[in-house]
Each structure stands twice: as structure tokens, then as C-alpha cells.
Protein backbone atom coordinates (compact mmCIF):
# COMPACT_ATOMS: atom_id res chain seq x y z
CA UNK A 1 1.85 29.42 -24.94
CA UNK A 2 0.58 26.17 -26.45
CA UNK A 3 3.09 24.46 -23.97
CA UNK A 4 2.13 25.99 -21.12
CA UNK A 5 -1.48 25.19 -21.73
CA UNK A 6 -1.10 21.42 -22.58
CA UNK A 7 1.01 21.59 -18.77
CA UNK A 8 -2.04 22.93 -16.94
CA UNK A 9 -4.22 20.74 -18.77
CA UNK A 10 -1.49 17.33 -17.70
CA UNK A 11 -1.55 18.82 -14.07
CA UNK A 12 -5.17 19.18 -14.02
CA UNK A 13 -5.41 15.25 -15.42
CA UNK A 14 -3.06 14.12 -13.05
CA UNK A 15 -4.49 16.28 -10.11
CA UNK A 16 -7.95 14.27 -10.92
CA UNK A 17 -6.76 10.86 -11.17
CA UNK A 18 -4.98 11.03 -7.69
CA UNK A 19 -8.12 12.25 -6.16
CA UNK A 20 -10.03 9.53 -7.51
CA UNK A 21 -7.63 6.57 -6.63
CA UNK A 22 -7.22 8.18 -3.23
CA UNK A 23 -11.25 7.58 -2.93
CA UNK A 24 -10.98 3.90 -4.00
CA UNK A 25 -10.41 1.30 -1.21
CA UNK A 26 -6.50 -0.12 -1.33
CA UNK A 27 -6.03 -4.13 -1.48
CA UNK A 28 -4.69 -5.98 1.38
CA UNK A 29 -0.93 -5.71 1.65
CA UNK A 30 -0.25 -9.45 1.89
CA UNK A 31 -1.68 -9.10 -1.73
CA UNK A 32 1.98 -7.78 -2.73
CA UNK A 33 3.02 -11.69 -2.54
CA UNK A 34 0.41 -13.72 -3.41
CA UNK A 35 -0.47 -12.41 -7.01
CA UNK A 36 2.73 -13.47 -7.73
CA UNK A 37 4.13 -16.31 -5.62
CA UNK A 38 2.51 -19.46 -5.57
CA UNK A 39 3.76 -20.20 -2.11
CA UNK A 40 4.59 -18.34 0.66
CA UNK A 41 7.98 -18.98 1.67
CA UNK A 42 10.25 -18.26 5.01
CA UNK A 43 11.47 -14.95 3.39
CA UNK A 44 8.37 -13.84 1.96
CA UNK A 45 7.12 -14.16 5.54
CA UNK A 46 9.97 -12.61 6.90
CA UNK A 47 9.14 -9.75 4.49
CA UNK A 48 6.01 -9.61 5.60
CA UNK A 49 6.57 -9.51 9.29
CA UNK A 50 9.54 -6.61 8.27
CA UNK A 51 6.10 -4.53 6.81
CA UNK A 52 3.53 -4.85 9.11
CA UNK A 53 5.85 -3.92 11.74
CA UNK A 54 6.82 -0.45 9.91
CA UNK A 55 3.01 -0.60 9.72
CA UNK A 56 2.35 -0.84 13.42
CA UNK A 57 4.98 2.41 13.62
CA UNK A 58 3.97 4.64 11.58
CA UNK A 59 0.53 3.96 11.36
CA UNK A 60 -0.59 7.47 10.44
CA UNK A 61 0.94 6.96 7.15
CA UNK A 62 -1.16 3.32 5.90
CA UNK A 63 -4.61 2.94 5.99
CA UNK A 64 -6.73 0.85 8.50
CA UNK A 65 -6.60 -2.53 7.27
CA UNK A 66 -3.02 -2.30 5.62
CA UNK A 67 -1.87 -4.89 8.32
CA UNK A 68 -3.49 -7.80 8.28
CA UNK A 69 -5.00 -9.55 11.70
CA UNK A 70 -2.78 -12.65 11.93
CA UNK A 71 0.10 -10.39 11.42
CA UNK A 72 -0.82 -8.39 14.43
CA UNK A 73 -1.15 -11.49 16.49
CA UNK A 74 1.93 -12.65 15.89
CA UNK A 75 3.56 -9.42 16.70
CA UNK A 76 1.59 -9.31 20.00
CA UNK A 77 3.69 -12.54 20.94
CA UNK A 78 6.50 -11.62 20.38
């Protein structure tokens, strides 16, 4: 019994921290490299590219400003 109530009160916790980081505005994706790369190599750019495509596909599944601008302008030239 003392289980089961220490579960509900974990879900409960859990179910109120993902509501509140759902509310809270995401950082910029290109953030993923530079806080930790110092410079932003072919790969890393490569990598980038990779996401914002998957971005540009599926984008009922990131938020609004997950890919950046000069990412889309890049892929508009291609």
C-alpha cells in the first residue's frame, strides 16, 4: 500500500514537471553544437543540414523556430 502510494505520488511529480517544461520556450537547435564545439566544422554542418531537413518533413513534430533561417535558405537552393 505504501508502494503504491509513493507510485502515484512519482507519477503525479513527473506528470507536473512535463507540463511545465512543455510550457517553457525550447533553445535553438543549432544550440546542440555550439555549447560544445568551439568551431563549426564540415560534419557538424553536415549534421546540421541532415536535421533541419528531417525538420522541414515532419514539421508537425518540432516547434516553430526549431530550424533555423539560414538553414532554410540553404535548403531552398538546393
Amino acid at each position: 500500500k505504501v508502494e503504491s502510494k509513493l507510485r502515484s505520488n512519482i507519477r503525479k511529480q513527473l506528470f507536473q514537471a512535463n507540463q511545465i517544461s512543455k510550457k517553457q520556450e525550447k533553445p535553438p537547435i543549432k544550440d546542440v553544437y555550439t555549447n560544445v564545439y568551439d568551431v563549426f566544422l564540415a560534419n557538424l554542418q553536415e549534421q546540421d543540414l541532415s536535421i533541419s531537413e528531417t525538420i522541414l518533413r515532419h514539421p508537425h513534430d518540432y516547434p516553430s523556430h526549431a530550424c533555423p533561417v539560414e538553414t532554410l535558405n540553404c535548403l531552398s537552393k538546393i
